[in-house]
C-alpha atoms as a PDB file:
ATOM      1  CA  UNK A   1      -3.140  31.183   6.200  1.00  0.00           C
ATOM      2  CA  UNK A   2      -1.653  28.333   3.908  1.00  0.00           C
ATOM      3  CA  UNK A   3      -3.349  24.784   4.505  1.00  0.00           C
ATOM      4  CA  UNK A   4      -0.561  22.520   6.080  1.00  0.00           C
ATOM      5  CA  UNK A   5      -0.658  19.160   6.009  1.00  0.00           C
ATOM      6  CA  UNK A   6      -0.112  16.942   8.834  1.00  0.00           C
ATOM      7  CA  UNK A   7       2.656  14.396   9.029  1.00  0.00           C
ATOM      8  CA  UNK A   8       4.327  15.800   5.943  1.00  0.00           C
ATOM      9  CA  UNK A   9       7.425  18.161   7.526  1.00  0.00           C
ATOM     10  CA  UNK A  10       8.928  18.796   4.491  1.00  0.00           C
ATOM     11  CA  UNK A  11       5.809  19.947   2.280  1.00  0.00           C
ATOM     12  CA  UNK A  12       5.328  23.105   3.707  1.00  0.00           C
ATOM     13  CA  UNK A  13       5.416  25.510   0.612  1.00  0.00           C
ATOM     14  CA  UNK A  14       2.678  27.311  -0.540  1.00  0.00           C
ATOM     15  CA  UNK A  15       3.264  25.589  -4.225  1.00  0.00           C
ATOM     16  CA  UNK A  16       4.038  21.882  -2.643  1.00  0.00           C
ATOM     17  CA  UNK A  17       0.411  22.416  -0.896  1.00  0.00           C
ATOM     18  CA  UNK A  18      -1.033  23.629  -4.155  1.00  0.00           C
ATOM     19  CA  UNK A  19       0.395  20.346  -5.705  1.00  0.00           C
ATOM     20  CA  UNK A  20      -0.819  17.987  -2.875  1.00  0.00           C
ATOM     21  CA  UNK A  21      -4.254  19.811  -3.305  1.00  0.00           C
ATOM     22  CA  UNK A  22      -4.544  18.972  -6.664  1.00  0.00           C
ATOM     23  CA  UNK A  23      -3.533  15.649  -6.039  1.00  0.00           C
ATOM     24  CA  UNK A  24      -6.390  15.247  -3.555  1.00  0.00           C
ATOM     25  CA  UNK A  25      -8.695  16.286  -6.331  1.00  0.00           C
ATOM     26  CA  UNK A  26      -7.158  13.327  -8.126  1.00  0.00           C
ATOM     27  CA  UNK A  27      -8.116  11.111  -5.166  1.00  0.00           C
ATOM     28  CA  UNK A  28     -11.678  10.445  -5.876  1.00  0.00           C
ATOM     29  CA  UNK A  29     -10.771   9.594  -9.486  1.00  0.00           C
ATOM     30  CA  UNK A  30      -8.483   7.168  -8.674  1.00  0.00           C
ATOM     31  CA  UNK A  31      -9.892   5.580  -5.470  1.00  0.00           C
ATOM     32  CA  UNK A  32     -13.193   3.424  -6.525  1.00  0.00           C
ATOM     33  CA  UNK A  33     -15.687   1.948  -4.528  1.00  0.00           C
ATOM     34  CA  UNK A  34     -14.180   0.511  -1.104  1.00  0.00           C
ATOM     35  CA  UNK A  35     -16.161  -2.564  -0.770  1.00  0.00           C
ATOM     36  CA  UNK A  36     -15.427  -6.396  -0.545  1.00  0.00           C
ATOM     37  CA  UNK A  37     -16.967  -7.372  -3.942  1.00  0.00           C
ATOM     38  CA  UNK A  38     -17.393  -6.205  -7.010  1.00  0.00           C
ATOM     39  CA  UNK A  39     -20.456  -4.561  -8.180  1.00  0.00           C
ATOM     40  CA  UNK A  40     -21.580  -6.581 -10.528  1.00  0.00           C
ATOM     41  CA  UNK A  41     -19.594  -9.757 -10.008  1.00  0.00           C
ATOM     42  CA  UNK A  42     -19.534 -11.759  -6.799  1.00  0.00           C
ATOM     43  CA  UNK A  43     -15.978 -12.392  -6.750  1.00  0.00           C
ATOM     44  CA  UNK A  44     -13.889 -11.054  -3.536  1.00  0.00           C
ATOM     45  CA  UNK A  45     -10.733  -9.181  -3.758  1.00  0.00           C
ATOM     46  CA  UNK A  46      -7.819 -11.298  -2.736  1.00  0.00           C
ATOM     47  CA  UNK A  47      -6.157  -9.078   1.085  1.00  0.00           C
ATOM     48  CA  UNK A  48      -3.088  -8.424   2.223  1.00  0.00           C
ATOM     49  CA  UNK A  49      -2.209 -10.912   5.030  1.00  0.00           C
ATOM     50  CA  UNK A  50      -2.521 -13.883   6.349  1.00  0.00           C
ATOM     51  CA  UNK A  51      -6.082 -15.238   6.137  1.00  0.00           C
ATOM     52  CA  UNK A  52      -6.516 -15.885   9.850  1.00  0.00           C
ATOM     53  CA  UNK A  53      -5.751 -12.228  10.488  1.00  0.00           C
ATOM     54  CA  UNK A  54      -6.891 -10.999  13.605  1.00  0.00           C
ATOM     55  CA  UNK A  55      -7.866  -7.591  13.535  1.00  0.00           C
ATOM     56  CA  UNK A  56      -8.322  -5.390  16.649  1.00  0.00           C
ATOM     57  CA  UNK A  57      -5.949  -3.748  19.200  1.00  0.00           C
ATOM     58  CA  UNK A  58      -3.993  -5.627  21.134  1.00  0.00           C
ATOM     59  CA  UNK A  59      -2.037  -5.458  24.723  1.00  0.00           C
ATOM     60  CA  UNK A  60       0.884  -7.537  23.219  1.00  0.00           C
ATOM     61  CA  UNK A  61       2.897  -4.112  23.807  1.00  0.00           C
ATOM     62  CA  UNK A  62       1.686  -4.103  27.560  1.00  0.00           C
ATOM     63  CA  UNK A  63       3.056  -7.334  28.423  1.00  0.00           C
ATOM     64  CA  UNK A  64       6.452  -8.165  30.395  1.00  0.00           C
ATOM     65  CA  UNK A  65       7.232 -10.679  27.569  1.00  0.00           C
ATOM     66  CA  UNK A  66       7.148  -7.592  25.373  1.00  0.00           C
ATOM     67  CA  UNK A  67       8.817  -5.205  27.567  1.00  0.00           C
ATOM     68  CA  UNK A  68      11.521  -7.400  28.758  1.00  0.00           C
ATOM     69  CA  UNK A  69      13.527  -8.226  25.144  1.00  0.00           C
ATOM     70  CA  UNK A  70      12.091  -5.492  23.646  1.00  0.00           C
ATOM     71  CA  UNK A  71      14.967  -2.709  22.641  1.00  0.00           C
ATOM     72  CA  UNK A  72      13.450   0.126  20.765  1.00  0.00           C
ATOM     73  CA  UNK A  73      15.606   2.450  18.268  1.00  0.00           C
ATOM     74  CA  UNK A  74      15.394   6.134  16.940  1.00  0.00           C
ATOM     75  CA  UNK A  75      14.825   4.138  13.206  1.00  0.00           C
ATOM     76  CA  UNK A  76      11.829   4.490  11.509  1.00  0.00           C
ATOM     77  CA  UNK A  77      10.425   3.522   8.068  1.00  0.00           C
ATOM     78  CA  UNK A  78       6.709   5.114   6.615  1.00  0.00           C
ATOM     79  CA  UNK A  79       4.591   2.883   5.209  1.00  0.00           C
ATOM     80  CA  UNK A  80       2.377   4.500   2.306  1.00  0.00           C
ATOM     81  CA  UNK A  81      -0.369   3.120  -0.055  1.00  0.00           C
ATOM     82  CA  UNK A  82       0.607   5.268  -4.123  1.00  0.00           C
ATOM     83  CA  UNK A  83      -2.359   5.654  -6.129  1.00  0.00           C
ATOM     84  CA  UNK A  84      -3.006   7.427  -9.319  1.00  0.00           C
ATOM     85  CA  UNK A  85      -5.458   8.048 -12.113  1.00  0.00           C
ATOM     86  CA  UNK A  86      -4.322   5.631 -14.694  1.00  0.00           C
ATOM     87  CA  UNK A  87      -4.469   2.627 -12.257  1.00  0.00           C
ATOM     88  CA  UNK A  88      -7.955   3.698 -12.020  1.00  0.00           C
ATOM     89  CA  UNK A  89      -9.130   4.163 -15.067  1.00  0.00           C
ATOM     90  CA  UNK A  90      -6.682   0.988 -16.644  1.00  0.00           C
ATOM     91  CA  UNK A  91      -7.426  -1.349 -13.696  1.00  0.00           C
ATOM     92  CA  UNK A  92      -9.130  -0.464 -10.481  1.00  0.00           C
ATOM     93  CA  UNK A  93     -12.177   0.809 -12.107  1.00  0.00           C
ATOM     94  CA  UNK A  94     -12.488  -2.050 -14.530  1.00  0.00           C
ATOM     95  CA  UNK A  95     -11.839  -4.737 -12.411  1.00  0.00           C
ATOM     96  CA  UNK A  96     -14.542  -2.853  -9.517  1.00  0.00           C
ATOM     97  CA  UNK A  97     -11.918  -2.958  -7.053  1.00  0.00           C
ATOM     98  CA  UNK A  98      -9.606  -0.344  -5.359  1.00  0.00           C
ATOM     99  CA  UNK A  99      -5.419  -1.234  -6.076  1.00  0.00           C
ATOM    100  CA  UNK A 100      -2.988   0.627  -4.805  1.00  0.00           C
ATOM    101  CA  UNK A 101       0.902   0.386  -4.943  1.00  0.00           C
ATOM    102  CA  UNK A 102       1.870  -0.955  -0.815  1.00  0.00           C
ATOM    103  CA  UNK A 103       5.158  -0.205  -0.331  1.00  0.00           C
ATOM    104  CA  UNK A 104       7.787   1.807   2.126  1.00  0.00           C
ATOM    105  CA  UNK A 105      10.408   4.489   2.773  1.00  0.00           C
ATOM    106  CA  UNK A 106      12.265   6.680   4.925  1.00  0.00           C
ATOM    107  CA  UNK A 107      10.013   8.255   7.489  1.00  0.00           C
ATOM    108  CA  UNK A 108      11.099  11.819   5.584  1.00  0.00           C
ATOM    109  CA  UNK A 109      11.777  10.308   1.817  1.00  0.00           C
ATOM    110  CA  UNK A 110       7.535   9.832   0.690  1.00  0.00           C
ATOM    111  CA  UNK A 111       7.755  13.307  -1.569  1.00  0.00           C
ATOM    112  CA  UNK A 112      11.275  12.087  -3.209  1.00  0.00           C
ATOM    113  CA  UNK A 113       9.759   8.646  -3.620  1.00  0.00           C
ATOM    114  CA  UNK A 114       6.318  10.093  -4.983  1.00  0.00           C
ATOM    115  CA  UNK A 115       8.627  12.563  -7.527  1.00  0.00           C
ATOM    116  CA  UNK A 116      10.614   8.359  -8.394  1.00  0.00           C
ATOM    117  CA  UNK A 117       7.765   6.887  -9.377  1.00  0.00           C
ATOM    118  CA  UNK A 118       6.554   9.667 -11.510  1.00  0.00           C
ATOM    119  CA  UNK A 119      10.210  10.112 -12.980  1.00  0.00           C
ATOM    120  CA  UNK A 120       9.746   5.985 -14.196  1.00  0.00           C
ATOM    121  CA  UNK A 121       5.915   6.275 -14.959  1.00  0.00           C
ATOM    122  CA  UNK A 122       5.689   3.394 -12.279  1.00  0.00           C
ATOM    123  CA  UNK A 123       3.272  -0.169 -13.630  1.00  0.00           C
ATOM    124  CA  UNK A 124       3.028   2.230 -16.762  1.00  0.00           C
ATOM    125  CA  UNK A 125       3.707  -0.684 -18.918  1.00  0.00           C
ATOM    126  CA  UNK A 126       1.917  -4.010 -19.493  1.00  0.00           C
ATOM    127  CA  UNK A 127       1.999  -6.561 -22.592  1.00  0.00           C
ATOM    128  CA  UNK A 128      -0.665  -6.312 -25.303  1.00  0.00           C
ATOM    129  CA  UNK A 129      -0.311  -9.768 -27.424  1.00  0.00           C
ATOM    130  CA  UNK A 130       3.423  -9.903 -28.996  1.00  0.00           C
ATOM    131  CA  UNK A 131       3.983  -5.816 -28.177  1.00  0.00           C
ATOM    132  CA  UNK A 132       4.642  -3.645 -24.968  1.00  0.00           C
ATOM    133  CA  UNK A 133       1.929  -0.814 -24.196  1.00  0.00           C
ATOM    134  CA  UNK A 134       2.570   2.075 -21.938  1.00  0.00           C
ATOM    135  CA  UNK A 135      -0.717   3.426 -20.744  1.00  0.00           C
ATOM    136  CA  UNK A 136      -1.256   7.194 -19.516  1.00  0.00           C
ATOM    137  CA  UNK A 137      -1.687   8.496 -16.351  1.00  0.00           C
ATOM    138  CA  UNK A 138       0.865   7.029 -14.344  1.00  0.00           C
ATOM    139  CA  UNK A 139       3.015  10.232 -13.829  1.00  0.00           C
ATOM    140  CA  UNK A 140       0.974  11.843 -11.386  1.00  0.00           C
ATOM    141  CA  UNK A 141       1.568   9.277  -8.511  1.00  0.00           C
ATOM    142  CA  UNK A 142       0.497  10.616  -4.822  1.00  0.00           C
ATOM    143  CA  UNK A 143      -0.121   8.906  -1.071  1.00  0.00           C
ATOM    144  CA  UNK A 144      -3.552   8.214  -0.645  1.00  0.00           C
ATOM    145  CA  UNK A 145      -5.227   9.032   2.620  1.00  0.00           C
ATOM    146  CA  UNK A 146      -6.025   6.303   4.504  1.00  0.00           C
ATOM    147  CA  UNK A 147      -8.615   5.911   7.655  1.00  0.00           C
ATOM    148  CA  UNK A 148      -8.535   2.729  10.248  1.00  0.00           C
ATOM    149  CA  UNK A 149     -11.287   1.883  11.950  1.00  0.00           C
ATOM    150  CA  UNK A 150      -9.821   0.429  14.489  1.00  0.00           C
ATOM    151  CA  UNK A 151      -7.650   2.178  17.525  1.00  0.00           C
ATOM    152  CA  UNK A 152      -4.282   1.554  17.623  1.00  0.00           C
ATOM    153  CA  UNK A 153      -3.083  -0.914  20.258  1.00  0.00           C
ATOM    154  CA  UNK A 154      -1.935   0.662  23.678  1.00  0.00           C
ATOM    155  CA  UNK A 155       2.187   1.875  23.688  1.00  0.00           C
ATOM    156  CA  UNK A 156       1.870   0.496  19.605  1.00  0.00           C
ATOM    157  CA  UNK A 157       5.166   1.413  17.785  1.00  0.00           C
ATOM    158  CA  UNK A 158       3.229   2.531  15.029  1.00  0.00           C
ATOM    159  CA  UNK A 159       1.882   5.488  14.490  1.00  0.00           C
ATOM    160  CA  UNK A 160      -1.480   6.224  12.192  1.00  0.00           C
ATOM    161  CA  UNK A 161      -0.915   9.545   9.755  1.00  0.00           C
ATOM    162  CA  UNK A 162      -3.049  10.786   6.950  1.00  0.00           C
ATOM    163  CA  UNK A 163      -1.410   9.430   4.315  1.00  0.00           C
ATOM    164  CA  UNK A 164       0.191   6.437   5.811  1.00  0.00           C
ATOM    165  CA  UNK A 165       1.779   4.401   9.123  1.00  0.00           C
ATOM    166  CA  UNK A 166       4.846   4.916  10.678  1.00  0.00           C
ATOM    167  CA  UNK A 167       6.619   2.251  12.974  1.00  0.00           C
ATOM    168  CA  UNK A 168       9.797   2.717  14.937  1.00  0.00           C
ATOM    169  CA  UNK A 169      11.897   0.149  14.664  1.00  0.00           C
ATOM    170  CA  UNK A 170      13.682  -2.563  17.081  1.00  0.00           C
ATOM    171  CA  UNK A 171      17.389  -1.399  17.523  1.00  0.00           C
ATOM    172  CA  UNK A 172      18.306  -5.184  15.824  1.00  0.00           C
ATOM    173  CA  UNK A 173      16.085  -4.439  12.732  1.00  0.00           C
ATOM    174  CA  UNK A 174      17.149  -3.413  10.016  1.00  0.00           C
ATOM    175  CA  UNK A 175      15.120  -0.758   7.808  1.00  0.00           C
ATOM    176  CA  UNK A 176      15.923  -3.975   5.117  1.00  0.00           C
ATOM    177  CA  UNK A 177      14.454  -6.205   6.826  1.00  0.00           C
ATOM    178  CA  UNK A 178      11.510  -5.066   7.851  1.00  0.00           C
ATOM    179  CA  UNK A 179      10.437  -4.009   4.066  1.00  0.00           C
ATOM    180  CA  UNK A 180      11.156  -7.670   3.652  1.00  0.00           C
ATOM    181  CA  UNK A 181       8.693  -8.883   6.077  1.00  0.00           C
ATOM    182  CA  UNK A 182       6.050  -6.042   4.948  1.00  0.00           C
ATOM    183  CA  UNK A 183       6.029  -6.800   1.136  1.00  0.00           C
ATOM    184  CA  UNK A 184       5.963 -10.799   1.778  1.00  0.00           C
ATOM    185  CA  UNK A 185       2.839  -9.742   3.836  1.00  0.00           C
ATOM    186  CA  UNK A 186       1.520  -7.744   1.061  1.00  0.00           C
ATOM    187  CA  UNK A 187       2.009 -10.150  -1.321  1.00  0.00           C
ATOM    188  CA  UNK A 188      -1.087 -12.157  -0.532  1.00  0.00           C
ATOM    189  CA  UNK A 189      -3.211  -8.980  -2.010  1.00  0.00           C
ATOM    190  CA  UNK A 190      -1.046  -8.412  -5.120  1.00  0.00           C
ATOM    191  CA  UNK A 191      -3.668  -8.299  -8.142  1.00  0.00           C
ATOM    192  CA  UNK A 192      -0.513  -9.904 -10.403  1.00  0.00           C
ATOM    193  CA  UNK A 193      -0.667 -13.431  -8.342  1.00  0.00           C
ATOM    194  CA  UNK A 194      -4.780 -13.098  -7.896  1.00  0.00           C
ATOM    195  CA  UNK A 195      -4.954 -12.741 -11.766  1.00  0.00           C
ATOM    196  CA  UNK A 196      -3.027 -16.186 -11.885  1.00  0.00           C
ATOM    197  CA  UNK A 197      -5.297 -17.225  -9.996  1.00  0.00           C
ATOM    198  CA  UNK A 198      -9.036 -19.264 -11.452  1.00  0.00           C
ATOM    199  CA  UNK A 199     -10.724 -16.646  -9.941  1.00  0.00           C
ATOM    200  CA  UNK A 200      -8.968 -14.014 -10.938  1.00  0.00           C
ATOM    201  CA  UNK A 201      -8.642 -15.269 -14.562  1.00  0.00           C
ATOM    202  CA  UNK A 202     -12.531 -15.350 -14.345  1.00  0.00           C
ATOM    203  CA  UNK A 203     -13.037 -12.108 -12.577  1.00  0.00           C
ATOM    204  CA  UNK A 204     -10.517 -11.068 -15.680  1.00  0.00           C
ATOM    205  CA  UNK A 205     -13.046 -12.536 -18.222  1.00  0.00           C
ATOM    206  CA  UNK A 206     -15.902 -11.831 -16.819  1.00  0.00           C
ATOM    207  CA  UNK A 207     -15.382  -7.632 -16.316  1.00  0.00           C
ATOM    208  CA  UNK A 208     -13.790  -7.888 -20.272  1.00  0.00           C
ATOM    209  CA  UNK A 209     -10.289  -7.022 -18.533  1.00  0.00           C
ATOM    210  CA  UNK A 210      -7.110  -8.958 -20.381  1.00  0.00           C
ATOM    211  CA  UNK A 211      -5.327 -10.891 -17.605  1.00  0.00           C
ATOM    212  CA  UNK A 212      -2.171  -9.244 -19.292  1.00  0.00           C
ATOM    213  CA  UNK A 213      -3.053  -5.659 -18.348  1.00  0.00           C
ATOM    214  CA  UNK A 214      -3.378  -6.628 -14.769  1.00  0.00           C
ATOM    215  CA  UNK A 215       0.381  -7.475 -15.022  1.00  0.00           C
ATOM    216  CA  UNK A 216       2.178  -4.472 -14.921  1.00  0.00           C
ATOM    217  CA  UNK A 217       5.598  -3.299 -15.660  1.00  0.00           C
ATOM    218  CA  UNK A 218       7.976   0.252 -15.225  1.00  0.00           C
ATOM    219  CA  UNK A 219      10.284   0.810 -18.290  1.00  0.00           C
ATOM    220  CA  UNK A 220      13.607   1.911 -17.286  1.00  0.00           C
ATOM    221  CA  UNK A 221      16.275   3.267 -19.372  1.00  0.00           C
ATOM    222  CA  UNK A 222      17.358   0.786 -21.940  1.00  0.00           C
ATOM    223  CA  UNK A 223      14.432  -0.896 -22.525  1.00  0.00           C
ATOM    224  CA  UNK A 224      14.458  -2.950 -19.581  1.00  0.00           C
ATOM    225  CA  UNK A 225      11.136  -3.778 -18.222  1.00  0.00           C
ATOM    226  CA  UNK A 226      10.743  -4.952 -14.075  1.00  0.00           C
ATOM    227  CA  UNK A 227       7.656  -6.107 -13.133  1.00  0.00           C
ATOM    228  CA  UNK A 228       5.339  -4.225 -10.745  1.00  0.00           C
ATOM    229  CA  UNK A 229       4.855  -6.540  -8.020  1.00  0.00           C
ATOM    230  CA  UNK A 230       3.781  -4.214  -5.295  1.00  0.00           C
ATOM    231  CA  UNK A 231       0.128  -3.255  -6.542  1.00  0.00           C
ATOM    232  CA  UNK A 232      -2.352  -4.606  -4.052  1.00  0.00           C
ATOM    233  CA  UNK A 233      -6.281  -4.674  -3.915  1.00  0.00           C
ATOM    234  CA  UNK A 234      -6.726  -2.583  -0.812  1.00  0.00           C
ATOM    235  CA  UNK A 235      -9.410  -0.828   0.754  1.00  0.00           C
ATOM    236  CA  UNK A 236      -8.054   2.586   2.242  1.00  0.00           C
ATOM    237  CA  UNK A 237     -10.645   1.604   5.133  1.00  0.00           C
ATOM    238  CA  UNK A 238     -10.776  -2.224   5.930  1.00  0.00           C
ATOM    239  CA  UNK A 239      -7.073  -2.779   4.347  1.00  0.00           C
ATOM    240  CA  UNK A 240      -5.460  -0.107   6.364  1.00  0.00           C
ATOM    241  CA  UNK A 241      -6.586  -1.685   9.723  1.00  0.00           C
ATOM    242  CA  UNK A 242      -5.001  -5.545   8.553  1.00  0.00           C
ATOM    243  CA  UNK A 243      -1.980  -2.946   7.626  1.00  0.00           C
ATOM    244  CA  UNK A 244      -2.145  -1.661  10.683  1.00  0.00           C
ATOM    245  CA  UNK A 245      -2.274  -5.085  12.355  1.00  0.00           C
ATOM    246  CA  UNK A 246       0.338  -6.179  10.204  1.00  0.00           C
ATOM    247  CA  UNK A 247       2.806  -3.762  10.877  1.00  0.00           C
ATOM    248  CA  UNK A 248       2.161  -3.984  14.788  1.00  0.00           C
ATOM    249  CA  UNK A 249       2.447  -8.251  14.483  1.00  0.00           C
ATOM    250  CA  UNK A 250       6.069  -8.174  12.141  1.00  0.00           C
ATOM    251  CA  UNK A 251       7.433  -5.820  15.209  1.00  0.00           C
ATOM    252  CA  UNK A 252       6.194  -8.690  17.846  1.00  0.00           C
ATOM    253  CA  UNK A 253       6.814 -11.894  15.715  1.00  0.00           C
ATOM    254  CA  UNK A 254      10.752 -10.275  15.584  1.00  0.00           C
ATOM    255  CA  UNK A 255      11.129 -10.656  19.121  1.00  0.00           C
ATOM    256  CA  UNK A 256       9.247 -14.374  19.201  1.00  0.00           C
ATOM    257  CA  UNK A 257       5.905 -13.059  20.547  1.00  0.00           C
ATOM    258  CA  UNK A 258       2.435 -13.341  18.635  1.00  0.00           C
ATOM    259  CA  UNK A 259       0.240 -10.481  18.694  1.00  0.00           C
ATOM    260  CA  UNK A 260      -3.364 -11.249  19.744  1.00  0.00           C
ATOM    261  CA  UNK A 261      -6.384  -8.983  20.233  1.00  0.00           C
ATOM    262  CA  UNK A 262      -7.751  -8.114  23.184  1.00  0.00           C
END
């Protein structure tokens, strides 16, 4: 029997599971070490989140505060965490930390985005003193798995899946505006700030790693360059239970409430 993958409904062909398995080969390659600090350097990674962060389940969902304003929908939006080999080799390995592109989509739209970013050669791009580099490896972008620690909290509107969450939606939210809320959230762990940063400029100097390289760029047609703001230090561990929390607090904070663990 073909291998199926779970939570992927539209990658069900024998030669989409060949491609995912050969994109899980990938994985090791382009997911380093998943710990706090570097190897050799005693710097931490900067996190997605708020610093005060409480992490842990929580009954928030339980409550009548909760249940009385909140109005659920049939929307959803998947949350995923892109990596691929030439982040690794061009940053994440370098720098001793894991980085992955945090971002969103349609709960059924993670293959078309995956098949997007490869089109662009997404972060491809970064400055090299007066001249633009494009750096290999960055067509063969893929979800990475990712594995919480922690349980879920109790009638959660998220839901965990191998490669990624999935949260259903309040009826008055907006699939806009909650990708709002989740990138300013992820922008706290975004390796371009950190390297702005004196302790990322010394992490920078100290691994032999040009500040410039960390800020990366996709080259669309006509020679206009965006920057890639959506790369993240991110542990597919640790950082995938503050996602988790994340996700589960921007549903509660919409309706006024503040999500606490138990």
């Amino acid at each position: 029997m073909d291998e199926v993958f779970v939570g992927f409904p539209n990658w069900r062909t024998p030669e989409k599971v060949k491609k995912m398995n050969d994109y899980r080969d990938e994985e090791e390659a382009a997911s380093p070490r998943q710990s706090r600090k570097s190897k050799h350097y005693p710097f931490d990674w900067p996190e997605i989140g708020p610093v005060d962060l409480q992490i842990g389940p929580s009954n928030i969902f339980l409550t009548d505060e909760y249940k009385d304003v909140a109005r659920d929908s049939d929307r959803e939006r998947r949350i995923y965490f892109g990596a691929t080999t030439g982040l690794a080799r061009v940053l994440a390995i370098p720098l001793g930390m894991p980085i992955y592109k945090a971002s969103t989509c349609p709960p059924d739209g993670l293959e078309r985005r995956m098949l997007q970013l490869n089109a662009d050669a997404h972060a491809a791009v970064a400055r090299e003193g007066d001249n633009w580099r494009k750096d290999p490896g960055f067509t063969r972008w893929f979800p990475s798995h990712i594995f919480p620690m922690q349980r879920l909290s109790e009638c959660s509107p998220v839901r965990v899946e191998p490669r990624g969450l999935v949260v259903r939606l309040p009826k008055e939210m907006e699939p806009e505006e909650f990708d709002a809320r989740f990138d300013a959230q992820m922008r706290s762990g975004a390796i371009d700030l950190w390297a702005m940063t004196p302790e990322g400029s010394a992490h920078c100097a100290a691994v032999g790693v040009a500040r410039d390289a960390v800020l990366r760029h996709t080259e669309y047609p006509g020679w206009k360059r965006m920057p890639a703001t959506e790369l993240v230090a991110f542990s597919i561990y640790s950082g995938a239970d503050r996602a988790l929390c994340i996700v589960e607090s921007i549903i509660a904070a919409h309706y006024g409430l503040k999500r606490k663990p138990i």
